[in-house]
Protein backbone atom coordinates (compact mmCIF):
# COMPACT_ATOMS: atom_id res chain seq x y z
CA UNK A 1 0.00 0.00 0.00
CA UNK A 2 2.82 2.34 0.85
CA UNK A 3 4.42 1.96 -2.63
CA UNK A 4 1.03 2.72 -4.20
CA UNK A 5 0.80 5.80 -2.95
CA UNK A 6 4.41 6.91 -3.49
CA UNK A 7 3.53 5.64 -7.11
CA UNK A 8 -0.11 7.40 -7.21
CA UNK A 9 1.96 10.82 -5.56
CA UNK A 10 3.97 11.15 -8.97
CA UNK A 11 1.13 12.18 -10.33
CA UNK A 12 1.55 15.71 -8.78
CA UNK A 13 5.14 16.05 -9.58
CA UNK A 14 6.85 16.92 -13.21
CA UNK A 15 9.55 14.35 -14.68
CA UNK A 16 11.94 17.12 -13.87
CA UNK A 17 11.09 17.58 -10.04
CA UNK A 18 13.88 17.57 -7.67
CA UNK A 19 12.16 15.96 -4.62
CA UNK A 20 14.27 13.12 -4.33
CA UNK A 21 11.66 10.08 -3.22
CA UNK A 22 10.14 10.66 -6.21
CA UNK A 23 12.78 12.18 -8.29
CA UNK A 24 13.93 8.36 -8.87
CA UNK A 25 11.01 7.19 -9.72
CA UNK A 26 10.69 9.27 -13.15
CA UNK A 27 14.43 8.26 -13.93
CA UNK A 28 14.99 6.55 -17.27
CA UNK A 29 15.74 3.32 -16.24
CA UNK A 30 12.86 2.74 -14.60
CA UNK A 31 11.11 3.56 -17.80
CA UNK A 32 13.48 1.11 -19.49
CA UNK A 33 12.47 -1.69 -16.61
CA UNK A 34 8.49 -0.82 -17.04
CA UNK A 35 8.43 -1.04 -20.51
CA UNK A 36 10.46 -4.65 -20.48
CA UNK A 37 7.72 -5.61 -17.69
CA UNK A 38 5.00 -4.56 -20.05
CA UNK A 39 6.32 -6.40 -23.20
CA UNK A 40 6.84 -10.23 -21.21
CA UNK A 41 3.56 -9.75 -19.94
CA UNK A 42 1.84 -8.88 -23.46
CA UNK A 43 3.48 -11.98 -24.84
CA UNK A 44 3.00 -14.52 -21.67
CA UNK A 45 -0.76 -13.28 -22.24
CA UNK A 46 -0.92 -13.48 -25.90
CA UNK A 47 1.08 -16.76 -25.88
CA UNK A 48 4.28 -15.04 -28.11
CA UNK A 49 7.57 -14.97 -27.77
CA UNK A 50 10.11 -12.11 -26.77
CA UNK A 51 12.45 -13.42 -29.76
CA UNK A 52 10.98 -12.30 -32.96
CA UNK A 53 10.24 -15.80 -34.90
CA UNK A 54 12.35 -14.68 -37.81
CA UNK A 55 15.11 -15.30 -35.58
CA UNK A 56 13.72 -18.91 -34.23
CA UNK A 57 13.15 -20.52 -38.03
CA UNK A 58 16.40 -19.00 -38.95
CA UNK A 59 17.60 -20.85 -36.16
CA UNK A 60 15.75 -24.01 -36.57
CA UNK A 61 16.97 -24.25 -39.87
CA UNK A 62 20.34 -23.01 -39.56
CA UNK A 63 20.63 -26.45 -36.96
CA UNK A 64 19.68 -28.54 -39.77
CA UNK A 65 22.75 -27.22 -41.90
CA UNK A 66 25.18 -26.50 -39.11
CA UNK A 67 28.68 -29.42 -38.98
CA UNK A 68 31.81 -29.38 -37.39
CA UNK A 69 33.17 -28.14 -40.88
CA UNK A 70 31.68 -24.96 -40.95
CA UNK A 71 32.68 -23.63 -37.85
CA UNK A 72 36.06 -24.14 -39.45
CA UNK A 73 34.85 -21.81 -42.38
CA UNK A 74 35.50 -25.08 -45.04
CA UNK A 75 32.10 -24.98 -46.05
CA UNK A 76 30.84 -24.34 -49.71
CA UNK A 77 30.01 -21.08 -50.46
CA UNK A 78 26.16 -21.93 -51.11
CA UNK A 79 25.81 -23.06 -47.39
CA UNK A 80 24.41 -20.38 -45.84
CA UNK A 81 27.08 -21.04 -42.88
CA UNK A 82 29.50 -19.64 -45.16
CA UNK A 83 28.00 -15.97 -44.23
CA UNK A 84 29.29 -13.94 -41.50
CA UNK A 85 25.78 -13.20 -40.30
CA UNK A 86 24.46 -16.55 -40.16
CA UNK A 87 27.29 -17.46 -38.64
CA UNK A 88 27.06 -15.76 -35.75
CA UNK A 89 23.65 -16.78 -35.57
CA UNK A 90 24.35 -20.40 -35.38
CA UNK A 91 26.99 -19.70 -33.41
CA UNK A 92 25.04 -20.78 -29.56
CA UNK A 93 23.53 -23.84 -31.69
CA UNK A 94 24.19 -27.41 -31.37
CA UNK A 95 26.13 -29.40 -34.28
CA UNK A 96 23.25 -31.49 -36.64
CA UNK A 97 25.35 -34.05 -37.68
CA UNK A 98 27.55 -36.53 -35.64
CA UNK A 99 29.95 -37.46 -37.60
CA UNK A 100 30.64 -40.76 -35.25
CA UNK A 101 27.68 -41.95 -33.42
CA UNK A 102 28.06 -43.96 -29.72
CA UNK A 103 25.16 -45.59 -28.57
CA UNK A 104 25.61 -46.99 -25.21
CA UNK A 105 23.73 -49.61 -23.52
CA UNK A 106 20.91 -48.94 -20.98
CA UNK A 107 21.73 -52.05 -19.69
CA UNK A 108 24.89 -53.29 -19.49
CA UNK A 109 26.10 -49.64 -19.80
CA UNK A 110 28.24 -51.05 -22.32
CA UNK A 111 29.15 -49.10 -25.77
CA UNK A 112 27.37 -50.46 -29.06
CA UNK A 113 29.48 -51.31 -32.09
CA UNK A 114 30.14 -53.78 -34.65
CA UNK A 115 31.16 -56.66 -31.73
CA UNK A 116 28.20 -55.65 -29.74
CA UNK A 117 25.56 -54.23 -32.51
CA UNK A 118 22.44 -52.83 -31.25
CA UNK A 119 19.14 -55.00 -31.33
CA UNK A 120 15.71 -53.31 -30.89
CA UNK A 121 12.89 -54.84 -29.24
CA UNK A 122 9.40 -54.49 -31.17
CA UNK A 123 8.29 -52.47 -28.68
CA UNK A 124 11.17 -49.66 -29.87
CA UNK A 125 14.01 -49.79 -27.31
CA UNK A 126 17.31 -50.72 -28.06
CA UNK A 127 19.71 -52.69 -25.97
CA UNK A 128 23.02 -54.50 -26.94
CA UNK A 129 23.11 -57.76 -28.67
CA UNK A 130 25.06 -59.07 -25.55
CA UNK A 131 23.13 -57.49 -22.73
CA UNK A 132 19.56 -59.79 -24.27
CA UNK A 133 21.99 -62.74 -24.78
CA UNK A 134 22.13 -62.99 -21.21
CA UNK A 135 19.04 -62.49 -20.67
CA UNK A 136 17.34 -64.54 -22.76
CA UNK A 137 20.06 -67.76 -21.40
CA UNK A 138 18.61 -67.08 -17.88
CA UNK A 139 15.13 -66.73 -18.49
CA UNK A 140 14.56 -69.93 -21.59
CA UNK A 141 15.13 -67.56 -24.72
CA UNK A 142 12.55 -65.02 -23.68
CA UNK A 143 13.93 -61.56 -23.01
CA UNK A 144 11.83 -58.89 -20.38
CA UNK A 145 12.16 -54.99 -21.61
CA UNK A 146 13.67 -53.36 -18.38
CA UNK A 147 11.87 -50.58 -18.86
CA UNK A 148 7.94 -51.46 -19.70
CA UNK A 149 8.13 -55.24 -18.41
CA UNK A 150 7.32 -56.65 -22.22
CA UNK A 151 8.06 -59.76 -22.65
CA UNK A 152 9.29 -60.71 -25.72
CA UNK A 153 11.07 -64.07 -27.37
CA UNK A 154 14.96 -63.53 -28.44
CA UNK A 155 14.34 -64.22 -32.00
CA UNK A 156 11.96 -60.99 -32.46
CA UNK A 157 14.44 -58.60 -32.39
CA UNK A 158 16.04 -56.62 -35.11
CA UNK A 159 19.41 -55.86 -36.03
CA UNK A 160 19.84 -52.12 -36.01
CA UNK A 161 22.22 -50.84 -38.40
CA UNK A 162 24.91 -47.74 -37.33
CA UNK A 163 26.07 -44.87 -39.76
C-alpha cells in the first residue's frame, strides 16, 4: 500500500522535479524496466515470444545445416554457414550431424558397435546384442524390456544398423 501511494503521488510532480523520493522514480531506467515488464507480460498473455520468430526458423533451420566443418569456415560457399551473419547466428547452436555416433547400452552400460551391434525390441528400445543374450540364457530364450516389463522371445528382435 505504501508503494502505491508513493507511485499514485507522482502524479503531482513533473519528470523534472527535484524531490528526491520521487525524483527516482521518473528516472529513465525505470522507464526502461516498465516497458520490459510490459512487453513479457503482453506476450506470456498473448502466448508469443520475446524473440521475434524470424530469428527462431532462422535458427531451426540453420541447426539442420550446421557441422563441425563450418565452424572451421571449409564450407561451400552456397551453405548459408558460409556468411558472416548466419554465422554468428548459429553460433550458440548445437552441431546437426555426428559425424561418429556412440550408442551406449541402458543395460549393461556397455558401448554399441560392430562386436556388440544394437538390437531393438518391437516395442522400440534398443539394448546391446550381448546385454539380451544374457538375458534370454537365464530366463529360456525369452527376453523382459527393463523398462515397460514386455516380454518378448529372443528371436523378435532386429538388427539395427549404425552410420
Amino acid at each position: 500500500m505504501k508503494e502505491l501511494q508513493r507511485v499514485t503521488a507522482t502524479l503531482v510532480f513533473r519528470s523534472n522535479t527535484n524531490c528526491t523520493p520521487y525524483k527516482i522514480l521518473f528516472e529513465q531506467d525505470r522507464w526502461d524496466y516498465l516497458v520490459d515488464i510490459f512487453k513479457q507480460d503482453f506476450c506470456k498473455l498473448y502466448g508469443m515470444t520475446l524473440e521475434p520468430l524470424l530469428n527462431i526458423y532462422l535458427q531451426a533451420g540453420l541447426t539442420a545445416l550446421k557441422t563441425p566443418f563450418c565452424s572451421e569456415g571449409s564450407c561451400p560457399k552456397e551453405d548459408p554457414l558460409s556468411l558472416e551473419g548466419f554465422r554468428k547466428l548459429a553460433e550458440p547452436l548445437p552441431f546437426s550431424k555426428q559425424h561418429h555416433s556412440k550408442l551406449v547400452c541402458y543395460i549393461t552400460k556397455e558401448l554399441m558397435d560392430t562386436e556388440n551391434p544394437p538390437q531393438v525390441l518391437p516395442n522400440g528400445y534398443v539394448y546391446s546384442e550381448k546385454a539380451l543374450q544374457e538375458m534370454s540364457k537365464k530366463n529360456d530364450g525369452k527376453i523382459t524390456c527393463p523398462r515397460t516389463g514386455d516380454v518378448y522371445d529372443v528371436s523378435e528382435c532386429v538388427r539395427a544398423f549404425i552410420s
